[in-house]
PDB file of N, CA and C in Angstrom:
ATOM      1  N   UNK A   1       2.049  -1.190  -4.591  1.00  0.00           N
ATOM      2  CA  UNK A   1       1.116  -2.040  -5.299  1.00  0.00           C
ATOM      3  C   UNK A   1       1.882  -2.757  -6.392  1.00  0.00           C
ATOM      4  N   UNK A   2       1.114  -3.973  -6.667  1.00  0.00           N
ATOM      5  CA  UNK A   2       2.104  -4.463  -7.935  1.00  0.00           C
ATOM      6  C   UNK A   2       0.984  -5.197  -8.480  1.00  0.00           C
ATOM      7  N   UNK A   3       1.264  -5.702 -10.142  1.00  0.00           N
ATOM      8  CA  UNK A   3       0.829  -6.253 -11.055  1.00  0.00           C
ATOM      9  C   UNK A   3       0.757  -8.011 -10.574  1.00  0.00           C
ATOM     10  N   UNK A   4      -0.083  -8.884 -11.544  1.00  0.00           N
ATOM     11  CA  UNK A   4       0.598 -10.160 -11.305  1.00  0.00           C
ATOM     12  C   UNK A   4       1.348 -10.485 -11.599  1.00  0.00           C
ATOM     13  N   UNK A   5       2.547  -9.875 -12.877  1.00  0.00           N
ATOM     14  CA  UNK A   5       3.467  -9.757 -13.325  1.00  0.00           C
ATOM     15  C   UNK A   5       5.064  -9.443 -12.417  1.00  0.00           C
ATOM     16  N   UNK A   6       4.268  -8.634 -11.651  1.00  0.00           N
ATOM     17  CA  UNK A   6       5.279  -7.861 -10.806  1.00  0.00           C
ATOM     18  C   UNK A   6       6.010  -6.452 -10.837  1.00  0.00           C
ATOM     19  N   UNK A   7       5.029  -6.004 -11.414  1.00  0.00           N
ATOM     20  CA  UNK A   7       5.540  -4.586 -12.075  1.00  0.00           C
ATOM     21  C   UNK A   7       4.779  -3.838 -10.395  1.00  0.00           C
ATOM     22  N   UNK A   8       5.933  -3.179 -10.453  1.00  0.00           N
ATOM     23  CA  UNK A   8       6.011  -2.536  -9.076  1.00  0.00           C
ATOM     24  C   UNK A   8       5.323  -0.701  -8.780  1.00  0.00           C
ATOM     25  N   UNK A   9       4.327  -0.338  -7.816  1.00  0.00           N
ATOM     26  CA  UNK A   9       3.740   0.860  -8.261  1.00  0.00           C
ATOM     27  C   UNK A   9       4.052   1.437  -6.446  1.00  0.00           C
ATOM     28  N   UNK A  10       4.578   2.376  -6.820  1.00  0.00           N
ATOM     29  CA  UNK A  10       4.564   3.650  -5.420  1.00  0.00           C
ATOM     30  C   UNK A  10       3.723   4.427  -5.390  1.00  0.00           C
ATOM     31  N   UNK A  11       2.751   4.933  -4.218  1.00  0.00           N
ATOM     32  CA  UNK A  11       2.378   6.319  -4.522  1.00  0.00           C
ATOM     33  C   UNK A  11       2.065   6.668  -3.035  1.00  0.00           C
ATOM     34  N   UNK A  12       1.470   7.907  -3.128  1.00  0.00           N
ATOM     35  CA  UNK A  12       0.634   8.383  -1.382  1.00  0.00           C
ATOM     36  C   UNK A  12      -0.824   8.732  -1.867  1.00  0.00           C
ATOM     37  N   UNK A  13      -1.482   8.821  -0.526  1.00  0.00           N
ATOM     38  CA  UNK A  13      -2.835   9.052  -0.832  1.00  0.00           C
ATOM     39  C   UNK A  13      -3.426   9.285   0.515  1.00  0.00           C
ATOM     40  N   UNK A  14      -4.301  10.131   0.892  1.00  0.00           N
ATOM     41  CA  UNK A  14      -5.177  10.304   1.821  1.00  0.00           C
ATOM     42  C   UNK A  14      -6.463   9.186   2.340  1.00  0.00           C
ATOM     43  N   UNK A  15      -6.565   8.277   1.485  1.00  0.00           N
ATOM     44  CA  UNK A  15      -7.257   7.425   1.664  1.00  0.00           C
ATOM     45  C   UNK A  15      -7.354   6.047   0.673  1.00  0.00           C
ATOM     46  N   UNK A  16      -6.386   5.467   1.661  1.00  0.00           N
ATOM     47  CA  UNK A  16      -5.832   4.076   1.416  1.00  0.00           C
ATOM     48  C   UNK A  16      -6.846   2.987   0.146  1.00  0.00           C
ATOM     49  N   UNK A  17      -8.065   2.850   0.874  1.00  0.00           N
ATOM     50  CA  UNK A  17      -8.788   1.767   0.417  1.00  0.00           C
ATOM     51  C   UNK A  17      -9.816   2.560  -0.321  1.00  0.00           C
ATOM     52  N   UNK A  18      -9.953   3.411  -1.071  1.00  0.00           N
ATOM     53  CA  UNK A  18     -10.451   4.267  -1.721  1.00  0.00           C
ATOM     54  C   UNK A  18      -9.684   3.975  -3.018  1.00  0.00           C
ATOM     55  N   UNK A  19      -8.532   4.179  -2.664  1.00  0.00           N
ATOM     56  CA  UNK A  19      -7.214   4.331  -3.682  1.00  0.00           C
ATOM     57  C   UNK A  19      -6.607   2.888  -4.444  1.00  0.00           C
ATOM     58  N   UNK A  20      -7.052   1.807  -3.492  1.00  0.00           N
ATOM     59  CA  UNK A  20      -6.469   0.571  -4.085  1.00  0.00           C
ATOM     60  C   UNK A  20      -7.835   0.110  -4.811  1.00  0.00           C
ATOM     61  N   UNK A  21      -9.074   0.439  -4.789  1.00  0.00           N
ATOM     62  CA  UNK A  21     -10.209   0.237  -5.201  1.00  0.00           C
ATOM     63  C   UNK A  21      -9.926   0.612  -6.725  1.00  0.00           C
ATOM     64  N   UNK A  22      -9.771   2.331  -6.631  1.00  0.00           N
ATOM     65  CA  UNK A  22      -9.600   2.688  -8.213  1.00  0.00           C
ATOM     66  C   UNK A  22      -8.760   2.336  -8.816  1.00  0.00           C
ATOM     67  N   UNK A  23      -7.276   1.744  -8.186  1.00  0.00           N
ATOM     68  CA  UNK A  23      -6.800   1.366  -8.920  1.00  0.00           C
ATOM     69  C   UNK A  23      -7.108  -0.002 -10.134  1.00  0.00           C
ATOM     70  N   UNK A  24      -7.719  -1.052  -9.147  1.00  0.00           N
ATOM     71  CA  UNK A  24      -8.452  -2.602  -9.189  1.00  0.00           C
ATOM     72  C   UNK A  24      -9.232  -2.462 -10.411  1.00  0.00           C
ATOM     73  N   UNK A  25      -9.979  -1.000 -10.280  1.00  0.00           N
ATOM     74  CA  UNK A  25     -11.107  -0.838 -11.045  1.00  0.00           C
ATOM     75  C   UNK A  25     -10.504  -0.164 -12.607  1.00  0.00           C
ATOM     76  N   UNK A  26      -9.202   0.174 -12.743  1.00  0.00           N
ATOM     77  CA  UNK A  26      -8.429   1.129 -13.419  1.00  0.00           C
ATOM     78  C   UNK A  26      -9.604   2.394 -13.490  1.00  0.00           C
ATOM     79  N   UNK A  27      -9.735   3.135 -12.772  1.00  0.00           N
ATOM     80  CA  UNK A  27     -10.509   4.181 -12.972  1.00  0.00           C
ATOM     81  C   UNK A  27      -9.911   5.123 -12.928  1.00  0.00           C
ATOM     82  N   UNK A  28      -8.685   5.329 -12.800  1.00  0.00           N
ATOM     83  CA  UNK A  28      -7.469   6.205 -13.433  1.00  0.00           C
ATOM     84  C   UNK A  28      -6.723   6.138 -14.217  1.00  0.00           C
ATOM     85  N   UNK A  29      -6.805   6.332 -15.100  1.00  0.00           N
ATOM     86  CA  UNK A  29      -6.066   6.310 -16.242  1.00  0.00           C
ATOM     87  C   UNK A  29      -4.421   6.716 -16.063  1.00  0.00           C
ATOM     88  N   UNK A  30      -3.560   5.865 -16.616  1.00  0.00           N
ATOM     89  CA  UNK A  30      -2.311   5.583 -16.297  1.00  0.00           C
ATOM     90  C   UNK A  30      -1.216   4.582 -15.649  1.00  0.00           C
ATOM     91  N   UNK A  31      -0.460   4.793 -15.680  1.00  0.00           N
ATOM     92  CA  UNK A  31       0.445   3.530 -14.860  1.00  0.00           C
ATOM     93  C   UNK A  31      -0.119   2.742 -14.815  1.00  0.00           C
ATOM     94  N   UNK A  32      -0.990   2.735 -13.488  1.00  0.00           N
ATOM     95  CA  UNK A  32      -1.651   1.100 -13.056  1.00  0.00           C
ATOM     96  C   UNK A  32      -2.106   0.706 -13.741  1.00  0.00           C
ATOM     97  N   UNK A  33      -2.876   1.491 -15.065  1.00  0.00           N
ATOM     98  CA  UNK A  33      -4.129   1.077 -15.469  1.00  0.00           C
ATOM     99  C   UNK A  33      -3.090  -0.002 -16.784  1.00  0.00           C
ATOM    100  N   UNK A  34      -2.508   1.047 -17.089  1.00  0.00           N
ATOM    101  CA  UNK A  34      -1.712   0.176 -18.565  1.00  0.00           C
ATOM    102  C   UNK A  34      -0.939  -1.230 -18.116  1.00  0.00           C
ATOM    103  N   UNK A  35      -0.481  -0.813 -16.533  1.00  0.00           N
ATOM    104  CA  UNK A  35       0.222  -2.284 -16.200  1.00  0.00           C
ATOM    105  C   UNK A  35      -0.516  -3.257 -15.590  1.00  0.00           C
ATOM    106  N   UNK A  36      -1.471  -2.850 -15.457  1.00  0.00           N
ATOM    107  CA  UNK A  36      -2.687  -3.766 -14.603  1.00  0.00           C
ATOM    108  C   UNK A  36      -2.394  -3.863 -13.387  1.00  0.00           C
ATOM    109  N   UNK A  37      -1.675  -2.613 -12.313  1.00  0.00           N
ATOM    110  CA  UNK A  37      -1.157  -2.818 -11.093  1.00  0.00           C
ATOM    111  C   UNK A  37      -2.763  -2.761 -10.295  1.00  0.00           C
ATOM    112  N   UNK A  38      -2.912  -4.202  -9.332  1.00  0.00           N
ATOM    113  CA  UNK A  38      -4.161  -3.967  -8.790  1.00  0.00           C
ATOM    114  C   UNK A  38      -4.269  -4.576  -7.256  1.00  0.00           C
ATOM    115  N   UNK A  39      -2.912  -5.041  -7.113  1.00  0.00           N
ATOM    116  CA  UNK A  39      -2.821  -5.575  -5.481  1.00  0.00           C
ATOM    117  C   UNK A  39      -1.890  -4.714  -4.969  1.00  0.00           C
ATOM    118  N   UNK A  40      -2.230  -4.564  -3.192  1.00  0.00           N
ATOM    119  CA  UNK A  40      -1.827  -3.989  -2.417  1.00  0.00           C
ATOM    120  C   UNK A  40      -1.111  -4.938  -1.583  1.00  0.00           C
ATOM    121  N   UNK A  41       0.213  -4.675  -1.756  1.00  0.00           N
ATOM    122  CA  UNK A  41       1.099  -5.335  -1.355  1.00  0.00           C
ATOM    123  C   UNK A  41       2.158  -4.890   0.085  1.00  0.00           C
ATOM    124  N   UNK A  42       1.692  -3.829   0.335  1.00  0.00           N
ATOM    125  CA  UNK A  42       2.797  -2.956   1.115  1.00  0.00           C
ATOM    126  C   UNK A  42       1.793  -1.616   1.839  1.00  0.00           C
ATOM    127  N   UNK A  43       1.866  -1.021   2.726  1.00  0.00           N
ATOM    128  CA  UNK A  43       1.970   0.802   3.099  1.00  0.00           C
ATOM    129  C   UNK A  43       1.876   0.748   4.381  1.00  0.00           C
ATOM    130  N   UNK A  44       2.509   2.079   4.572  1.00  0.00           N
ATOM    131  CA  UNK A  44       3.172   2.631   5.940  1.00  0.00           C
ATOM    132  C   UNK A  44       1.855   3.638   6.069  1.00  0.00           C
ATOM    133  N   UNK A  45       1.741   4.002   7.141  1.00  0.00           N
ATOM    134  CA  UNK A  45       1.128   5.134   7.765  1.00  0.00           C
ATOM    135  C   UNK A  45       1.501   6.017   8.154  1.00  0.00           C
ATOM    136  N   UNK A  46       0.941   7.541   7.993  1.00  0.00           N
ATOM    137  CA  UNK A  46       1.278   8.617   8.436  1.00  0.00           C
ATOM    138  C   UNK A  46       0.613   9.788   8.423  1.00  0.00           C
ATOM    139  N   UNK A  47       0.787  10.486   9.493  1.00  0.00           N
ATOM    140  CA  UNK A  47      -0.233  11.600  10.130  1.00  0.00           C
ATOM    141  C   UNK A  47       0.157  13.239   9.068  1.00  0.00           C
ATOM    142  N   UNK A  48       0.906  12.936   8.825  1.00  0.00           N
ATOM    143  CA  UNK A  48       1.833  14.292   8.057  1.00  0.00           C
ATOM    144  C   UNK A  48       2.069  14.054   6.271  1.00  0.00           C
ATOM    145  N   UNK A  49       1.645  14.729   5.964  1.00  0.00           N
ATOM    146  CA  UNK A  49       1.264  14.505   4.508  1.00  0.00           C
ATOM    147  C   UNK A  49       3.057  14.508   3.790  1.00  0.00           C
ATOM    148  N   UNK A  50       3.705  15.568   4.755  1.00  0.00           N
ATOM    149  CA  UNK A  50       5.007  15.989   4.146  1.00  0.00           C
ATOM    150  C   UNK A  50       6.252  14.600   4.366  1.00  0.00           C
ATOM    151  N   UNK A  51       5.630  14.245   5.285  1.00  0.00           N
ATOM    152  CA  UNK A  51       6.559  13.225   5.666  1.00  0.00           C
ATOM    153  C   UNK A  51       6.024  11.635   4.845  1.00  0.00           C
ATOM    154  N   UNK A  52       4.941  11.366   4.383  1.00  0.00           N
ATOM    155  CA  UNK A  52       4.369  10.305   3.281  1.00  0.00           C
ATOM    156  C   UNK A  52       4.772  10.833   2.249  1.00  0.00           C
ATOM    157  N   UNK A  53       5.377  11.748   1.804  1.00  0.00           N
ATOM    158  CA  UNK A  53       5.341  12.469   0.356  1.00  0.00           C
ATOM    159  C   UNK A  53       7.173  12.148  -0.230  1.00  0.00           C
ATOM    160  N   UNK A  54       7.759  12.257   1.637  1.00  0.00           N
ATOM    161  CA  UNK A  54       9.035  12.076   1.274  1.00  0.00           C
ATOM    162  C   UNK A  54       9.698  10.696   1.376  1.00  0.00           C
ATOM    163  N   UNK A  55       8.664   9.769   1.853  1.00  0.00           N
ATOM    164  CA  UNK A  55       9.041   8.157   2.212  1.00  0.00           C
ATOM    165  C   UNK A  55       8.856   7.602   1.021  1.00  0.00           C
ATOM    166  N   UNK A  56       7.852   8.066  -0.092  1.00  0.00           N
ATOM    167  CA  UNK A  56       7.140   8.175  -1.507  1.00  0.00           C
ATOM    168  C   UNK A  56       8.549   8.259  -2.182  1.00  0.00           C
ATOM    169  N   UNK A  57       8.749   9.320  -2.200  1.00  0.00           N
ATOM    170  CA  UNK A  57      10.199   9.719  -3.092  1.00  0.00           C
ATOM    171  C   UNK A  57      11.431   8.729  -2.315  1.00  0.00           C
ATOM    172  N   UNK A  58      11.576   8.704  -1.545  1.00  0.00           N
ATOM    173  CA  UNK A  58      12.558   7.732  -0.618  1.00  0.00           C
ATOM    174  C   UNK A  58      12.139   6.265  -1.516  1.00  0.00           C
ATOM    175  N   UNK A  59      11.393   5.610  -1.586  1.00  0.00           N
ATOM    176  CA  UNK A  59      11.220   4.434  -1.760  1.00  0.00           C
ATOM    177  C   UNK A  59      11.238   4.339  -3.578  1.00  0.00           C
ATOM    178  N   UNK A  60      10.555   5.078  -4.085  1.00  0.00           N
ATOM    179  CA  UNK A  60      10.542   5.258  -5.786  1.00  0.00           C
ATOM    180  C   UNK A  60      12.395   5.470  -6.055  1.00  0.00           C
ATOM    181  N   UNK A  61      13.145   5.542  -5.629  1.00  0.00           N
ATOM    182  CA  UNK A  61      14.574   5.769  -5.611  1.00  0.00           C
ATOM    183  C   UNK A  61      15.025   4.505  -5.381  1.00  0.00           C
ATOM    184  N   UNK A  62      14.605   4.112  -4.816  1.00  0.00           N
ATOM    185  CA  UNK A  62      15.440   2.429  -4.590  1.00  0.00           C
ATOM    186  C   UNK A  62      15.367   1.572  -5.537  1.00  0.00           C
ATOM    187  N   UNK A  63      16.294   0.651  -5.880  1.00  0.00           N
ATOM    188  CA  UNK A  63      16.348  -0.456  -7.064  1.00  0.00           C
ATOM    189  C   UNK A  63      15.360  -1.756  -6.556  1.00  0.00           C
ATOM    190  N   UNK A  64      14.750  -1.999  -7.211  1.00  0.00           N
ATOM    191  CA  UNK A  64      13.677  -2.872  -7.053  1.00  0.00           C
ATOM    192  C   UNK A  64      14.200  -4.087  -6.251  1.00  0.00           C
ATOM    193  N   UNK A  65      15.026  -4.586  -6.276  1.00  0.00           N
ATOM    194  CA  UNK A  65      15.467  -5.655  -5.162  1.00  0.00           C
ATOM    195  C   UNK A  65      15.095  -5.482  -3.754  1.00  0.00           C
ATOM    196  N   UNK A  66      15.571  -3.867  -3.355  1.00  0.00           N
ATOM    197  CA  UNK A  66      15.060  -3.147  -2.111  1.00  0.00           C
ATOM    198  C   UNK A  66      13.572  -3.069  -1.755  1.00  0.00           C
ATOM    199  N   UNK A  67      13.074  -2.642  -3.063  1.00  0.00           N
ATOM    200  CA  UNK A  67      11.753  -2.320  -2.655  1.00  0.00           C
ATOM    201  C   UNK A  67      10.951  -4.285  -2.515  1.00  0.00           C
ATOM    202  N   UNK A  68      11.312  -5.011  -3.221  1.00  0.00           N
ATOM    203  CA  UNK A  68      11.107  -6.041  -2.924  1.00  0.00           C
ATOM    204  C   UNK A  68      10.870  -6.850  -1.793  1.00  0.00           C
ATOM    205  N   UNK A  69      12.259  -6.629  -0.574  1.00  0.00           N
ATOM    206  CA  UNK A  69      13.062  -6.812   0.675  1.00  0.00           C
ATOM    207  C   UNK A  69      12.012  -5.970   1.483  1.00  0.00           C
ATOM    208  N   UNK A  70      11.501  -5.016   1.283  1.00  0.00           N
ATOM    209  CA  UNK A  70      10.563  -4.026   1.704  1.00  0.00           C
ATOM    210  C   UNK A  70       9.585  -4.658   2.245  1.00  0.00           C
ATOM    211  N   UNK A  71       8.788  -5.329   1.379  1.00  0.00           N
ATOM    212  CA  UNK A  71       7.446  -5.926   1.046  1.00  0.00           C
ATOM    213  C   UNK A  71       7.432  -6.968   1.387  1.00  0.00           C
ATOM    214  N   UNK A  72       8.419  -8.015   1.247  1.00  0.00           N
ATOM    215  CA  UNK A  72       8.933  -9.570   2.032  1.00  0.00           C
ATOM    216  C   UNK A  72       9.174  -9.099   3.559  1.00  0.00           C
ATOM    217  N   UNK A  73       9.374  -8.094   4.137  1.00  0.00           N
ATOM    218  CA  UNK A  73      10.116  -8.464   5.420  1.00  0.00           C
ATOM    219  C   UNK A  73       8.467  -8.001   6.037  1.00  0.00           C
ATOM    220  N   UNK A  74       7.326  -7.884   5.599  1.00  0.00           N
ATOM    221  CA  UNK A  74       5.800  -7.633   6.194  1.00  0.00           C
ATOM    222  C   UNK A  74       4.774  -8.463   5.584  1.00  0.00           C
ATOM    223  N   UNK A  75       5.079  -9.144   3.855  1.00  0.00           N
ATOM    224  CA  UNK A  75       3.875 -10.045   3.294  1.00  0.00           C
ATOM    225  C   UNK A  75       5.100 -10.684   2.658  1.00  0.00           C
ATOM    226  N   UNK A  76       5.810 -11.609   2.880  1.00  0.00           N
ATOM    227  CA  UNK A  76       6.309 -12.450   2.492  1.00  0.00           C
ATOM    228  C   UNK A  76       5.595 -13.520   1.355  1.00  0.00           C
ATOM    229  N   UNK A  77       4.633 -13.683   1.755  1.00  0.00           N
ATOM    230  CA  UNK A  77       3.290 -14.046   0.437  1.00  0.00           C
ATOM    231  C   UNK A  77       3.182 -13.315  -0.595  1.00  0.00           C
ATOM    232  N   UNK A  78       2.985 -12.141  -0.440  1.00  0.00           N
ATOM    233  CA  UNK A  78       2.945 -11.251  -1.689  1.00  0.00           C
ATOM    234  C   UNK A  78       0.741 -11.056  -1.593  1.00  0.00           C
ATOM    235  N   UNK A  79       0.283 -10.943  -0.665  1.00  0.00           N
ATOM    236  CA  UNK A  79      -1.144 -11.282  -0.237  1.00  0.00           C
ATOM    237  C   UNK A  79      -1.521  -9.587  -0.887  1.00  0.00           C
ATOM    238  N   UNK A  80      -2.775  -9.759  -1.039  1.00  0.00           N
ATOM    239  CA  UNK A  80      -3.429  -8.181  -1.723  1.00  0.00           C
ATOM    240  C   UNK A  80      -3.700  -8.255  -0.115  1.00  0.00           C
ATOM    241  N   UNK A  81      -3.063  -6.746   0.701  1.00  0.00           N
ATOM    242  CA  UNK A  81      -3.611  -6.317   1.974  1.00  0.00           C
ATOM    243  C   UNK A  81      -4.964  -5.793   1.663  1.00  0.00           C
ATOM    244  N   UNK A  82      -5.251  -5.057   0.270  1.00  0.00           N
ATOM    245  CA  UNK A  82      -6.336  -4.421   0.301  1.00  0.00           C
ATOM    246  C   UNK A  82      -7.646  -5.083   0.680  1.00  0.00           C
ATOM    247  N   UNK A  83      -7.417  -6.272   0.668  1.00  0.00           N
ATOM    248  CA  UNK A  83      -8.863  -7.203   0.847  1.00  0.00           C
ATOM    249  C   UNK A  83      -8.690  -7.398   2.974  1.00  0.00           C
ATOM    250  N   UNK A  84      -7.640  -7.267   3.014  1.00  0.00           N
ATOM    251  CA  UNK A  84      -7.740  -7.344   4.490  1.00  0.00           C
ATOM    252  C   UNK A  84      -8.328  -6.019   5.292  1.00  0.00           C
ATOM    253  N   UNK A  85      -8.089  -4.891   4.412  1.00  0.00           N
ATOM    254  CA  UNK A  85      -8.219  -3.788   4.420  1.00  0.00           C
ATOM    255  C   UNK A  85      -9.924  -3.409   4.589  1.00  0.00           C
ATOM    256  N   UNK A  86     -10.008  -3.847   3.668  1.00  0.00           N
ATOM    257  CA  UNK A  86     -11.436  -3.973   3.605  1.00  0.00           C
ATOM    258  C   UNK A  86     -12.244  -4.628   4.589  1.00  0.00           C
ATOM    259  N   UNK A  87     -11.879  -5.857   5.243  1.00  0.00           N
ATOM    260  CA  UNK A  87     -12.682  -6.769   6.101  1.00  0.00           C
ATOM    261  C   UNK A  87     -12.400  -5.817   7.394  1.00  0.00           C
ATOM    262  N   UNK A  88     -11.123  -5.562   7.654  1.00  0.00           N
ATOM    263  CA  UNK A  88     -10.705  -4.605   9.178  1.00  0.00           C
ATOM    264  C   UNK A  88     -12.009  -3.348   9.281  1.00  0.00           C
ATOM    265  N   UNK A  89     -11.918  -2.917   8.072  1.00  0.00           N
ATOM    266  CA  UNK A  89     -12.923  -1.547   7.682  1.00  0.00           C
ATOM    267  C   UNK A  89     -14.452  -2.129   8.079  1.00  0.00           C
ATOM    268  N   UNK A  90     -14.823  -2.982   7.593  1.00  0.00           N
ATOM    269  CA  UNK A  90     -16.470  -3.266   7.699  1.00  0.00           C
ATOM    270  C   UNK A  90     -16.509  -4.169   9.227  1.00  0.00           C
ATOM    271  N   UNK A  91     -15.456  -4.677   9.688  1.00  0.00           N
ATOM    272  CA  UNK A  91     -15.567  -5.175  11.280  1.00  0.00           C
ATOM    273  C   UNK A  91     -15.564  -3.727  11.983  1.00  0.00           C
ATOM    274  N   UNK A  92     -14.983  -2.604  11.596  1.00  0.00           N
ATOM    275  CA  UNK A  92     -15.416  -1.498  12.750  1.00  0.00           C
ATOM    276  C   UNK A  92     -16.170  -1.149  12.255  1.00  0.00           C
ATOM    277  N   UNK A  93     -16.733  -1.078  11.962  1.00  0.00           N
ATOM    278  CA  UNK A  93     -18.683  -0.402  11.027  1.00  0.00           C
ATOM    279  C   UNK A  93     -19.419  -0.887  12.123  1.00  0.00           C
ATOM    280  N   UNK A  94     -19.026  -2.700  11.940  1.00  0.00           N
ATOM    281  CA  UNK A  94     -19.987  -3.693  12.440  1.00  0.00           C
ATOM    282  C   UNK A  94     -20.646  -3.211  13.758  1.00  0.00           C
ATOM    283  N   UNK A  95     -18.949  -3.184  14.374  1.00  0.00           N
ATOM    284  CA  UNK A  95     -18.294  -3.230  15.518  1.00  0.00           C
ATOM    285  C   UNK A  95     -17.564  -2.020  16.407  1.00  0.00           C
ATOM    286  N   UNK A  96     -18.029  -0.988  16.129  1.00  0.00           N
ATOM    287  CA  UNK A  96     -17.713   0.441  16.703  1.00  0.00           C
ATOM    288  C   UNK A  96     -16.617   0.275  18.222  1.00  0.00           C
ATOM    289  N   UNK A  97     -15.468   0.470  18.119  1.00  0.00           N
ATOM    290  CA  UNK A  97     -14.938   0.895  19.185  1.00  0.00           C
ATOM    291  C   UNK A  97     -14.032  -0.149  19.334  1.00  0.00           C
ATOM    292  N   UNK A  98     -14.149  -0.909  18.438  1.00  0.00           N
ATOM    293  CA  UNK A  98     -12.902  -2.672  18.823  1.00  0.00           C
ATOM    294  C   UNK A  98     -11.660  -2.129  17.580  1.00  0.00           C
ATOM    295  N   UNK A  99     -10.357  -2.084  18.417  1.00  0.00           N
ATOM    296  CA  UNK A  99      -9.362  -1.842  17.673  1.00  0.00           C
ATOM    297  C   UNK A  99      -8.966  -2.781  16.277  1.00  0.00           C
ATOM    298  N   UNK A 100      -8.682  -1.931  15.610  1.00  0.00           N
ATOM    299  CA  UNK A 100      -8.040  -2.247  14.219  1.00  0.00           C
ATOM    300  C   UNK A 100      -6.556  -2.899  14.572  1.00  0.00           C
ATOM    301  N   UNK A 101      -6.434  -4.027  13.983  1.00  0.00           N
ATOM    302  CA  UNK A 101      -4.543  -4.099  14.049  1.00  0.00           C
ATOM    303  C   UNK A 101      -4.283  -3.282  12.339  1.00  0.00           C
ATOM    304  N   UNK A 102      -2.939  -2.438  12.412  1.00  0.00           N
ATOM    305  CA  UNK A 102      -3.001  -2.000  11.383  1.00  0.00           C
ATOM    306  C   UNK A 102      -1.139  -2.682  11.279  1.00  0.00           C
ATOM    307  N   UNK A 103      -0.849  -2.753  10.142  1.00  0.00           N
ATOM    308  CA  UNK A 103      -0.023  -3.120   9.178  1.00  0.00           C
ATOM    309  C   UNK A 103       1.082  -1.621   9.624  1.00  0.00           C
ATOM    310  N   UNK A 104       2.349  -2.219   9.923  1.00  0.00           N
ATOM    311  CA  UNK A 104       3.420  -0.823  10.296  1.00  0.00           C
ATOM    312  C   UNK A 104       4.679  -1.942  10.056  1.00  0.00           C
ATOM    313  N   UNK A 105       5.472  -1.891   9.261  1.00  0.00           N
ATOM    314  CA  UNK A 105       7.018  -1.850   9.625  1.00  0.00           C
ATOM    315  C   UNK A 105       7.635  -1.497  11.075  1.00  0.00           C
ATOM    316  N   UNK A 106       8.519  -1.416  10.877  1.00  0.00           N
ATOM    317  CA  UNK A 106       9.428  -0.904  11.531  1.00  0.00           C
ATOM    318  C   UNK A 106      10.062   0.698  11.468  1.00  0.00           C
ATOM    319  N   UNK A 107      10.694   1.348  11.896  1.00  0.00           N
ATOM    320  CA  UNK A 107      10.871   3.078  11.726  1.00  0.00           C
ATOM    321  C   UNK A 107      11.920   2.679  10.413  1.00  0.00           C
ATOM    322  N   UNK A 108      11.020   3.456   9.464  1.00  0.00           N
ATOM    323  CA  UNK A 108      12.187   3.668   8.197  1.00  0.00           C
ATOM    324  C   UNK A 108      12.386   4.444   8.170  1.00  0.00           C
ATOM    325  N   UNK A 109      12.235   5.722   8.998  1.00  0.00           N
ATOM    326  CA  UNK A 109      12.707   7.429   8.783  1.00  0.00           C
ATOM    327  C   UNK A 109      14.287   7.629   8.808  1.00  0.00           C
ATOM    328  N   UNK A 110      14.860   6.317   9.146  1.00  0.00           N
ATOM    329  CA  UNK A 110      16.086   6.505   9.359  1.00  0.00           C
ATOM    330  C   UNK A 110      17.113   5.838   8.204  1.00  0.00           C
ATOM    331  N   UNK A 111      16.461   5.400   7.411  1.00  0.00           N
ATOM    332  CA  UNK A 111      17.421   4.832   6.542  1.00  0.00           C
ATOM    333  C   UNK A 111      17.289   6.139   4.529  1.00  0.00           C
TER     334      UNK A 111
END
């Protein structure tokens, strides 16, 4: 997630659009809230909590140029996904059983 500024925010979470909501809303107190981080700019998916926890720490380690290169090589715009997030979410409500395209990189387990 990042600011309009560009102040850059990592984290994991069990539920994506839950999570970029409170942030938007600062209803957590901290980081985001003091930097005003409120767009969703970036996230990977994953079934294994242990393995999001360590892509988390993997990516918070990198010098911001990287994590930058990250985020350009999937939203080159710099677009809040969370609002796409949201529309994908209420078209399967609508629409029960019609696939989601979801947002994936490429395998970063390897770098």
């Amino acid at each position: 997630m990042a600011s309009e500024s560009g102040v850059l925010y990592t984290g994991v979470t069990n539920d994506l659009e839950r999570r970029a909501t409170q942030h938007r809303q600062k209803l957590v107190p901290g980081f985001t809230a003091r930097y005003n981080v409120q767009k969703l700019l970036y996230y990977e998916l994953y079934g294994d909590i242990r393995r999001a926890i360590a892509r988390e720490k993997q990516i918070k380690g990198w010098v911001r140029k990287r994590k930058v290169a990250l985020i350009e090589s999937v939203n080159p715009s710099w677009n809040d996904l969370a609002i796409e997030l949201h529309k994908a979410r209420s078209e399967s409500l609508q629409n029960p059983g019609t696939p989601r395209e979801i947002l994936r990189p490429g395998n970063w387990d390897s770098e």
